[in-house]
PDB file of N, CA and C in Angstrom:
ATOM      1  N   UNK A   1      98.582 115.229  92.282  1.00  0.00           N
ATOM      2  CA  UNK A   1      97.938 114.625  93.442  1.00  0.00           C
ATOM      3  C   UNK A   1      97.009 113.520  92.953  1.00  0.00           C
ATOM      4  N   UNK A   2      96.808 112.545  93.459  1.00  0.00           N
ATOM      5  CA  UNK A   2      95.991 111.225  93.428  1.00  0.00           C
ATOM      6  C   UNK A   2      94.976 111.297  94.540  1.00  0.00           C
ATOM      7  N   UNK A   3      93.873 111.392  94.302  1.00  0.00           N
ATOM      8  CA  UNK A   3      92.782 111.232  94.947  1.00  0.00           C
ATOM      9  C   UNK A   3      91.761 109.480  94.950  1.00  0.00           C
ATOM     10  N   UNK A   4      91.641 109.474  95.579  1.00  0.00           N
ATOM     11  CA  UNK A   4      91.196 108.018  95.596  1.00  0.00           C
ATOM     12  C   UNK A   4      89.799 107.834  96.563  1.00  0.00           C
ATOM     13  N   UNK A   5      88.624 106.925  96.035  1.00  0.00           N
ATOM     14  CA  UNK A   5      87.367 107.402  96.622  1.00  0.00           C
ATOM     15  C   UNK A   5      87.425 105.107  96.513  1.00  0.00           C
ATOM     16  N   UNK A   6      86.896 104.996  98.132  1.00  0.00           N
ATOM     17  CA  UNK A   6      86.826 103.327  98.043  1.00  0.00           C
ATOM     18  C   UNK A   6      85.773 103.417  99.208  1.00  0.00           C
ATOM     19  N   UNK A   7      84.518 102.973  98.532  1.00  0.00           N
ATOM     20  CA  UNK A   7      83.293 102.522  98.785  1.00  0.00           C
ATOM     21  C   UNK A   7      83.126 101.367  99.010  1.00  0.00           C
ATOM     22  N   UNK A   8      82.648 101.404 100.879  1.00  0.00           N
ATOM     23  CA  UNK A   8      82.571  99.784 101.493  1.00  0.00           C
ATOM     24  C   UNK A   8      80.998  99.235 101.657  1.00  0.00           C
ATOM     25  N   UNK A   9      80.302  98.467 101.022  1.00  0.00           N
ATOM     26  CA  UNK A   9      79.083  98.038 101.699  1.00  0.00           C
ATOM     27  C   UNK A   9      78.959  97.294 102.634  1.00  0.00           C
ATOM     28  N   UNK A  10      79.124  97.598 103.808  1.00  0.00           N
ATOM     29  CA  UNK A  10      79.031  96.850 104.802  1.00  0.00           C
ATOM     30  C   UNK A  10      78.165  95.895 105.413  1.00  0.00           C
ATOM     31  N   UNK A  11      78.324  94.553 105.677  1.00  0.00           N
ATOM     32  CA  UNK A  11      77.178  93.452 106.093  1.00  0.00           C
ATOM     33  C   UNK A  11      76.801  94.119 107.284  1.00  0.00           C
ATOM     34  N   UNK A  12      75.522  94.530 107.716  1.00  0.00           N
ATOM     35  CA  UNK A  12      75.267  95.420 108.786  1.00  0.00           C
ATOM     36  C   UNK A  12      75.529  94.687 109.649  1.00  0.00           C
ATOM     37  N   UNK A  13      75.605  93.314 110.352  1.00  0.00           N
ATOM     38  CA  UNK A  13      76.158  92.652 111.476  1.00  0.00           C
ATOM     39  C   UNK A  13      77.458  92.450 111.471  1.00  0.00           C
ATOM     40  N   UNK A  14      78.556  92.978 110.202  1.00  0.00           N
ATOM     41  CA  UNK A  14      79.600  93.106 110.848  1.00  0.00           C
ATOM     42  C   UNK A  14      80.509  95.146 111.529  1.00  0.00           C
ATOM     43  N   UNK A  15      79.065  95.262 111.332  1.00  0.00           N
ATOM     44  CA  UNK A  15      79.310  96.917 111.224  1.00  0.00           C
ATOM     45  C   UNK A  15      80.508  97.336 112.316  1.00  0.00           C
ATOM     46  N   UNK A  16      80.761  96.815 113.524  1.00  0.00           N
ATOM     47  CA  UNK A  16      81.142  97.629 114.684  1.00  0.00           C
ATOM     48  C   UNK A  16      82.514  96.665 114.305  1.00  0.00           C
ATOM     49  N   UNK A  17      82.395  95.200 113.382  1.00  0.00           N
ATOM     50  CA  UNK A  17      84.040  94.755 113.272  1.00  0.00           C
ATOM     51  C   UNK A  17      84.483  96.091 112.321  1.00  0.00           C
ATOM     52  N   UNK A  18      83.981  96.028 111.412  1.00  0.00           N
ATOM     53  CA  UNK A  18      84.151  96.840 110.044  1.00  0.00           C
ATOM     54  C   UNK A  18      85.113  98.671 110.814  1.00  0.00           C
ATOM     55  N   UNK A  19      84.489  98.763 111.943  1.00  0.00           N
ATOM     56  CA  UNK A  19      84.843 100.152 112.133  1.00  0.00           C
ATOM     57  C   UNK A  19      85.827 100.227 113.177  1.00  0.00           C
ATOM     58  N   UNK A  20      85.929  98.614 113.869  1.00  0.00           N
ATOM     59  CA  UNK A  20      86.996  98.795 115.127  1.00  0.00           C
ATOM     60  C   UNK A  20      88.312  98.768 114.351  1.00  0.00           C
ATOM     61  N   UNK A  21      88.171  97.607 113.160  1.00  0.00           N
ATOM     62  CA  UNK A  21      89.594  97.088 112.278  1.00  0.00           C
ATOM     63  C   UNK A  21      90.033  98.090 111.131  1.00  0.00           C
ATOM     64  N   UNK A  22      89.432  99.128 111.230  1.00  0.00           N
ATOM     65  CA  UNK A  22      89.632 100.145 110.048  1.00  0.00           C
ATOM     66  C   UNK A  22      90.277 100.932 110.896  1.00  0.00           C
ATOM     67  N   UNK A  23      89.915 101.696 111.792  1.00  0.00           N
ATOM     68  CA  UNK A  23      90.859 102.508 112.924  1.00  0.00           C
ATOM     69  C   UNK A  23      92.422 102.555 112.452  1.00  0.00           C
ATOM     70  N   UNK A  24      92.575 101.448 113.057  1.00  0.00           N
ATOM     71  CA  UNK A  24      94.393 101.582 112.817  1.00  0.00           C
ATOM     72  C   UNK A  24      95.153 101.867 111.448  1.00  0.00           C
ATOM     73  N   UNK A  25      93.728 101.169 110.054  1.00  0.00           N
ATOM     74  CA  UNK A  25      94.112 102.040 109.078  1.00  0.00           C
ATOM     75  C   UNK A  25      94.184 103.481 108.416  1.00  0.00           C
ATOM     76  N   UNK A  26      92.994 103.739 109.323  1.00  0.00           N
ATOM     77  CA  UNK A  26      93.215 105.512 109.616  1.00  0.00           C
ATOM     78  C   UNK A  26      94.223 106.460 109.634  1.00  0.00           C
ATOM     79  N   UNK A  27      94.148 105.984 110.976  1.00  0.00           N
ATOM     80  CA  UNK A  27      95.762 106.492 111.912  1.00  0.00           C
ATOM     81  C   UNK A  27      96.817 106.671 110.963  1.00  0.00           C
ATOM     82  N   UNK A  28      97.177 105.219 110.599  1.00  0.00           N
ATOM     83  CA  UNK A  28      98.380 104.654 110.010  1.00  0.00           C
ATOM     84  C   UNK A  28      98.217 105.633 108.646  1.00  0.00           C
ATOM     85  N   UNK A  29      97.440 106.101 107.935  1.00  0.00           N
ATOM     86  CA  UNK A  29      97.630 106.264 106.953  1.00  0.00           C
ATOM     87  C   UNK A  29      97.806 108.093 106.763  1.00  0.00           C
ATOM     88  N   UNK A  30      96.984 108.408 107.805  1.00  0.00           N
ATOM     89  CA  UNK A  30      97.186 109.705 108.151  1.00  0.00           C
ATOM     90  C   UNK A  30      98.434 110.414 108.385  1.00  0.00           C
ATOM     91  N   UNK A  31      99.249 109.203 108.919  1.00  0.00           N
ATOM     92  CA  UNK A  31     100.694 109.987 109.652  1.00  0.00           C
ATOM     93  C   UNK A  31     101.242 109.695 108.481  1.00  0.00           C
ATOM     94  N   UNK A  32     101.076 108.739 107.090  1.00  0.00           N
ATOM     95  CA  UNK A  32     102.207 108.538 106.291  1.00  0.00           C
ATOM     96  C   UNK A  32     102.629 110.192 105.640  1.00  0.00           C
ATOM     97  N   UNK A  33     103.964 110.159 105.078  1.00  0.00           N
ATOM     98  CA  UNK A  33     104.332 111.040 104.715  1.00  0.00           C
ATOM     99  C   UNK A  33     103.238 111.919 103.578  1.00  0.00           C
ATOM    100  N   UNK A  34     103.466 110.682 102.705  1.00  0.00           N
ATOM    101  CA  UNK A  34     103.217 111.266 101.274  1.00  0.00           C
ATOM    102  C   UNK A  34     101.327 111.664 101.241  1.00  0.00           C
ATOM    103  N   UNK A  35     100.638 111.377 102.624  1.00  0.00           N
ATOM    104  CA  UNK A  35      99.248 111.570 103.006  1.00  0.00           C
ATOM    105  C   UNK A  35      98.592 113.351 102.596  1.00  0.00           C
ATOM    106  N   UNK A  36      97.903 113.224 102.186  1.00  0.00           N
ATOM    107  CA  UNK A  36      97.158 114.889 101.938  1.00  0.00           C
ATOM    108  C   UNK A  36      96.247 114.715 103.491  1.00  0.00           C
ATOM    109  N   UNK A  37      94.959 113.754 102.507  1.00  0.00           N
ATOM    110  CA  UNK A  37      93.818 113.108 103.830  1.00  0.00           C
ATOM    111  C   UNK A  37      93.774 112.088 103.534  1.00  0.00           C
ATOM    112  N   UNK A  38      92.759 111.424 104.746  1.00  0.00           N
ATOM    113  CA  UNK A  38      92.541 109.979 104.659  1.00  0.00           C
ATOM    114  C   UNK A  38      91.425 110.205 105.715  1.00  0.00           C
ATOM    115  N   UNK A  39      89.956 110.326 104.844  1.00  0.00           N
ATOM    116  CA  UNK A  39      88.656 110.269 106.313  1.00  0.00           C
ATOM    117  C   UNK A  39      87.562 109.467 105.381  1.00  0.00           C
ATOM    118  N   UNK A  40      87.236 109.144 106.480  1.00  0.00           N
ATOM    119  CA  UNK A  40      85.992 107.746 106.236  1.00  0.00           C
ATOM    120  C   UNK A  40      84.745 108.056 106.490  1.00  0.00           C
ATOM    121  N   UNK A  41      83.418 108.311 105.832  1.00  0.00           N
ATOM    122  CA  UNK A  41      82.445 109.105 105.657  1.00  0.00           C
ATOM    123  C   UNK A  41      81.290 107.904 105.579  1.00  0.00           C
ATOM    124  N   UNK A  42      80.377 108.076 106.597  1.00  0.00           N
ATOM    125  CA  UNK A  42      78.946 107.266 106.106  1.00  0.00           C
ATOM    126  C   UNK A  42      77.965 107.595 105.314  1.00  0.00           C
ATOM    127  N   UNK A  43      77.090 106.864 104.557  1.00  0.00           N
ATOM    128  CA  UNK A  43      76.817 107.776 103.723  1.00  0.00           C
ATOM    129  C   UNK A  43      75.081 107.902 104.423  1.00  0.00           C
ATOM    130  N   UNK A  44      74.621 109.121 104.349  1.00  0.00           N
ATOM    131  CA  UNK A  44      73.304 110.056 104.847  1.00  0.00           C
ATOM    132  C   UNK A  44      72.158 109.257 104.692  1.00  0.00           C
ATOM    133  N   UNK A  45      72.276 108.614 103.636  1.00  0.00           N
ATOM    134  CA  UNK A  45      70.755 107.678 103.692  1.00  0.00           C
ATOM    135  C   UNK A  45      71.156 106.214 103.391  1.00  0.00           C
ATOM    136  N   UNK A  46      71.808 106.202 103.034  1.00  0.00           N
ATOM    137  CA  UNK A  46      72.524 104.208 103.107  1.00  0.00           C
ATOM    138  C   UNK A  46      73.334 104.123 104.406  1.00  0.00           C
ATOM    139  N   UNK A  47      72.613 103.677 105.458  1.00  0.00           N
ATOM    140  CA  UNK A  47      73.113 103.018 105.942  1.00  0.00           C
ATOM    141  C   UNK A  47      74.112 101.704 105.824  1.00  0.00           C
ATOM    142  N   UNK A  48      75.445 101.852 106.594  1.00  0.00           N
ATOM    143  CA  UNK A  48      76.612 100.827 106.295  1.00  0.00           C
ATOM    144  C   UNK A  48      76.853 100.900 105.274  1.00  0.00           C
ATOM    145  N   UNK A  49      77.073 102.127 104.224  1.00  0.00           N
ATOM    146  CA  UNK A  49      77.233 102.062 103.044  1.00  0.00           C
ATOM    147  C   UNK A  49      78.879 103.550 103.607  1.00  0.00           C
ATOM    148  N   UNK A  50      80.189 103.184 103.323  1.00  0.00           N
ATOM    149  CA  UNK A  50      80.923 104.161 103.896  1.00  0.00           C
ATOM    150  C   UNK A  50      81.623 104.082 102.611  1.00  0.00           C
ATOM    151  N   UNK A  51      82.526 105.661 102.677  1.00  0.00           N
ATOM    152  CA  UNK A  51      83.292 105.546 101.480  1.00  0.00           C
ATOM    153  C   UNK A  51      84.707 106.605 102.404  1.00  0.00           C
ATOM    154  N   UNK A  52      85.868 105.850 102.248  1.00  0.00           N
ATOM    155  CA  UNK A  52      87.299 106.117 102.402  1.00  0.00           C
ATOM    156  C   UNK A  52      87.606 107.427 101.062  1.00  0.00           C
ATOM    157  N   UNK A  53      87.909 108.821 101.681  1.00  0.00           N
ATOM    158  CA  UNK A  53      87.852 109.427 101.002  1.00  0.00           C
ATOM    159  C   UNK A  53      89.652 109.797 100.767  1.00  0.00           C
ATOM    160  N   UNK A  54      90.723 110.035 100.201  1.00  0.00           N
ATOM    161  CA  UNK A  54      91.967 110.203 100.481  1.00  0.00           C
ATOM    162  C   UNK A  54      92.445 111.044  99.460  1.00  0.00           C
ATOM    163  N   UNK A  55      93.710 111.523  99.816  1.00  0.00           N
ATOM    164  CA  UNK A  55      94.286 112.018  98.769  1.00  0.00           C
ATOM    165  C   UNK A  55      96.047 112.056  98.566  1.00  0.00           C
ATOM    166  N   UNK A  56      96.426 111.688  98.266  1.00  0.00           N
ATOM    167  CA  UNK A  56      98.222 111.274  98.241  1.00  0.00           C
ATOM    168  C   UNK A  56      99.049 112.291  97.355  1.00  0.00           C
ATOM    169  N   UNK A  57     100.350 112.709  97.411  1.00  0.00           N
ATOM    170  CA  UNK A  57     101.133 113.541  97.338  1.00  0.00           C
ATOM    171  C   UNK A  57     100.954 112.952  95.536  1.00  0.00           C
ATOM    172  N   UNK A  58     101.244 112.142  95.298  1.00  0.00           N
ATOM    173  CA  UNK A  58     101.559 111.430  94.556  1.00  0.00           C
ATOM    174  C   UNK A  58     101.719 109.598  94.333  1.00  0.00           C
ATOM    175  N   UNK A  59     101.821 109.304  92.859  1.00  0.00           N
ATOM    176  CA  UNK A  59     101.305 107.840  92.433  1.00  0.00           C
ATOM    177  C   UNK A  59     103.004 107.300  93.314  1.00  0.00           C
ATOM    178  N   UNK A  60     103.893 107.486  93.962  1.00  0.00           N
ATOM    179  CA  UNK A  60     105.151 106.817  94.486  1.00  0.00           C
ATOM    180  C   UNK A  60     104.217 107.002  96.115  1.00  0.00           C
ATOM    181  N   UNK A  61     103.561 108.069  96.433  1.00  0.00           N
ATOM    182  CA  UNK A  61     103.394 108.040  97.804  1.00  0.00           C
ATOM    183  C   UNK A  61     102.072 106.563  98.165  1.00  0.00           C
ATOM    184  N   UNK A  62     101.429 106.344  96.924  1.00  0.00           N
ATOM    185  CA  UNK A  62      99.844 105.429  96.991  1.00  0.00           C
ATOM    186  C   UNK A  62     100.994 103.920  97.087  1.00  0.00           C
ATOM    187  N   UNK A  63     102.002 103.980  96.496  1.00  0.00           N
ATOM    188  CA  UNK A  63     102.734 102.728  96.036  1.00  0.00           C
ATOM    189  C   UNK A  63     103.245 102.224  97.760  1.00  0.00           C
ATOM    190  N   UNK A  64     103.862 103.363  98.050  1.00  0.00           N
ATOM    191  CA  UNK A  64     104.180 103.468  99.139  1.00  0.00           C
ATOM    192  C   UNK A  64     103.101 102.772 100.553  1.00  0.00           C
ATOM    193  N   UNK A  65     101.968 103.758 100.540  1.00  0.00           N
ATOM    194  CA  UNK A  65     100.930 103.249 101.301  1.00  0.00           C
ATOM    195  C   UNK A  65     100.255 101.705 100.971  1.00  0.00           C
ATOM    196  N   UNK A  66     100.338 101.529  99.808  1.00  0.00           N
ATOM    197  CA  UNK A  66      99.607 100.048  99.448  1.00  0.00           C
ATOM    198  C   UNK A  66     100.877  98.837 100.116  1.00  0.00           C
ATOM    199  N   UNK A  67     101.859  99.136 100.250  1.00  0.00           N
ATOM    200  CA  UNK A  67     102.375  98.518 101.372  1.00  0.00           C
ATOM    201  C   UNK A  67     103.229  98.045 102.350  1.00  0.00           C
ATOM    202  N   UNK A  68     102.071  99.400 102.889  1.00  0.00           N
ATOM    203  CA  UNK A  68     102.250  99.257 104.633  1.00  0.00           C
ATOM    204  C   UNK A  68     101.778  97.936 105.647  1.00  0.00           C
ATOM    205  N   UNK A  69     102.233  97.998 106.502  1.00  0.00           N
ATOM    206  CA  UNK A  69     101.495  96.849 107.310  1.00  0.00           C
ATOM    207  C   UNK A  69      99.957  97.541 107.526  1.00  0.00           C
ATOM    208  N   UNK A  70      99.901  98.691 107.912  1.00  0.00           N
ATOM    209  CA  UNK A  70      98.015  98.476 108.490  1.00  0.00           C
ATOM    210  C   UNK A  70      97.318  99.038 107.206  1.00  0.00           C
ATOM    211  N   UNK A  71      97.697  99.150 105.906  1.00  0.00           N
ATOM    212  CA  UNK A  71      97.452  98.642 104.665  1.00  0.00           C
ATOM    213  C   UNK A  71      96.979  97.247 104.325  1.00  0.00           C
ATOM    214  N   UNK A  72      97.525  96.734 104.433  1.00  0.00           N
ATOM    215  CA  UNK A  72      97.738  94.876 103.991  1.00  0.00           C
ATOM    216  C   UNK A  72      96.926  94.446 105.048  1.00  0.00           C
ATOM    217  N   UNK A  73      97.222  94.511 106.109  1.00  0.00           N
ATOM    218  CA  UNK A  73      96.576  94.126 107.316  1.00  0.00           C
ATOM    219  C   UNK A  73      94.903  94.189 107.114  1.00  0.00           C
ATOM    220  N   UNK A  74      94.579  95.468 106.791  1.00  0.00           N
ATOM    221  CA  UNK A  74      93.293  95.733 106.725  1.00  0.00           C
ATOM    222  C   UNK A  74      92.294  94.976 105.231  1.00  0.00           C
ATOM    223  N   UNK A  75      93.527  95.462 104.333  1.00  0.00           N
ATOM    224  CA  UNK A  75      93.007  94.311 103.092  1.00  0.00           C
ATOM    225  C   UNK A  75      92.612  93.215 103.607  1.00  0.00           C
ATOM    226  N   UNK A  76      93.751  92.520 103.724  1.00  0.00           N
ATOM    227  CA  UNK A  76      93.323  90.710 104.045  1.00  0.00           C
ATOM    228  C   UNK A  76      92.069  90.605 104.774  1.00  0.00           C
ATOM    229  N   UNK A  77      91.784  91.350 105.737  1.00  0.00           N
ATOM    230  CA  UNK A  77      90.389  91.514 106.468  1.00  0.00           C
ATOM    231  C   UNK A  77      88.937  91.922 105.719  1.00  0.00           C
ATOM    232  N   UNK A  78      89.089  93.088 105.222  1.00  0.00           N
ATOM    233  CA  UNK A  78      88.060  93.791 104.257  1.00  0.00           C
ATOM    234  C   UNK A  78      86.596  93.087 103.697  1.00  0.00           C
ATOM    235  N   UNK A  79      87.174  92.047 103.035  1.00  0.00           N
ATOM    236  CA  UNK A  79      86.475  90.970 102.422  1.00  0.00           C
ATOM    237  C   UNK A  79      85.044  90.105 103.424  1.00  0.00           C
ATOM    238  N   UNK A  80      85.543  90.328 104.157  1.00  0.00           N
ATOM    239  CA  UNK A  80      84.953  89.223 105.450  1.00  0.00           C
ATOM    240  C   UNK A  80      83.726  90.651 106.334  1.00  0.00           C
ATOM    241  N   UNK A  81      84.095  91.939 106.109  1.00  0.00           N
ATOM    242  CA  UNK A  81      83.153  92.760 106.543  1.00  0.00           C
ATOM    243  C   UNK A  81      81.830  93.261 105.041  1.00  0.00           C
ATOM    244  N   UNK A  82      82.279  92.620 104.273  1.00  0.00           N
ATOM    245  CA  UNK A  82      81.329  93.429 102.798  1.00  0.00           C
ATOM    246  C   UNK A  82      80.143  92.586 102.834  1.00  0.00           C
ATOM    247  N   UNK A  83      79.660  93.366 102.286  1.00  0.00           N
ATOM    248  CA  UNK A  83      77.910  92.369 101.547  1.00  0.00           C
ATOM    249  C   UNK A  83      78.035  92.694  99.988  1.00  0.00           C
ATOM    250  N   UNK A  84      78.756  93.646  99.523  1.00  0.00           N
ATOM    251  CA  UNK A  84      78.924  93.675  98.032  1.00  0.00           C
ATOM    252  C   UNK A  84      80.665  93.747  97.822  1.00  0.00           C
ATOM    253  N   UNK A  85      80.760  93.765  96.492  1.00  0.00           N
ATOM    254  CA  UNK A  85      82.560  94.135  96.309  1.00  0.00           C
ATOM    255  C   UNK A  85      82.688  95.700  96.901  1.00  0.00           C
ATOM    256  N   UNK A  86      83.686  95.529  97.014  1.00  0.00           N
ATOM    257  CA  UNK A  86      84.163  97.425  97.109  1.00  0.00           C
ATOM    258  C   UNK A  86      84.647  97.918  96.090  1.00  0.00           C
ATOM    259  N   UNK A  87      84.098  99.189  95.687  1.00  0.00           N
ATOM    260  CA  UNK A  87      84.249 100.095  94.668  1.00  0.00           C
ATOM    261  C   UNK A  87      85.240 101.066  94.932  1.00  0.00           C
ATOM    262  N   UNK A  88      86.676 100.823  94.254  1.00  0.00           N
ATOM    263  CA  UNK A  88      87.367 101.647  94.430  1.00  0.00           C
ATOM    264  C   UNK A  88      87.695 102.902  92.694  1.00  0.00           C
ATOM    265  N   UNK A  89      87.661 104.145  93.153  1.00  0.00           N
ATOM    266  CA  UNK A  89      87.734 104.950  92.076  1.00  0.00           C
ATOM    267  C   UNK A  89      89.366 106.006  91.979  1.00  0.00           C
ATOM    268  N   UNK A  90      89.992 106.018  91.411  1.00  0.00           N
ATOM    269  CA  UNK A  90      90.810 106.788  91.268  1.00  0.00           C
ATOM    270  C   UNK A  90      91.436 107.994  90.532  1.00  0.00           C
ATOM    271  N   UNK A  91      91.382 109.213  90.828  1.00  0.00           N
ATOM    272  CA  UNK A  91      91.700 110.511  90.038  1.00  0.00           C
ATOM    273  C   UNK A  91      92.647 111.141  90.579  1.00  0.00           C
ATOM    274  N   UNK A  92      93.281 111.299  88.904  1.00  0.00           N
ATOM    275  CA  UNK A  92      94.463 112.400  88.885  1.00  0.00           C
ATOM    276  C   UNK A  92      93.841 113.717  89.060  1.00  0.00           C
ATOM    277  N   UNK A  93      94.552 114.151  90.190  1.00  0.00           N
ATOM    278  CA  UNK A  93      94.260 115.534  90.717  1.00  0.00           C
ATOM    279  C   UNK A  93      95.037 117.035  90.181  1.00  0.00           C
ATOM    280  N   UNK A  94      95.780 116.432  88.803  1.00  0.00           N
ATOM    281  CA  UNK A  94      96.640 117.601  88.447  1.00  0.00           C
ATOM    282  C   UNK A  94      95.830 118.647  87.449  1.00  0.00           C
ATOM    283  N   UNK A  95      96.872 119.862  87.543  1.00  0.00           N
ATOM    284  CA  UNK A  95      96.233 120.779  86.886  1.00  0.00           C
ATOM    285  C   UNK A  95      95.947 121.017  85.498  1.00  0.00           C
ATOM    286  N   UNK A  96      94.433 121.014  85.016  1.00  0.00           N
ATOM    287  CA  UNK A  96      94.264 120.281  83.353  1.00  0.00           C
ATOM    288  C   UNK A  96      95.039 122.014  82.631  1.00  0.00           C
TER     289      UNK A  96
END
């Protein structure tokens, strides 16, 4: 399993774009097959500070999801809601 942790700092005036245009990547990513989870978490004392928490069957199912349309879709956008880069982290979830 592939677990994947992607931390958004959000420009607080684009906060309500940031959360209407992420939606459909939700959804979309939830119903994919190879999906464990896919939930989006604010964080308790940083405000506009959110982190996309997920987890995929496997490295063919992430290949898979990286592209989708409300994948890509949401990329090309992403950029234009940040105040810092986004921190994306990735772990193998198999058994040591």
């Amino acid at each position: 399993m592939i677990i994947i942790h992607a931390t958004f700092y959000v420009n607080p005036e684009k906060r309500d774009a940031f959360l209407t245009e992420i939606k459909p990547l939700l959804a979309g990513s939830k119903a994919e097959e190879g999906n464990v989870y896919y939930d989006l978490y604010e964080h308790t004392e940083k405000k506009n500070v959110f982190i996309m928490v997920e987890a995929w069957r496997d490295s063919a199912a992430v290949d898979t999801h990286n592209a989708t349309p409300h994948f890509t879709g949401f990329v090309g956008k992403a950029e234009e809601f940040l105040a810092a880069p986004l921190d994306i982290k990735v772990y193998n979830a198999e058994q040591a």
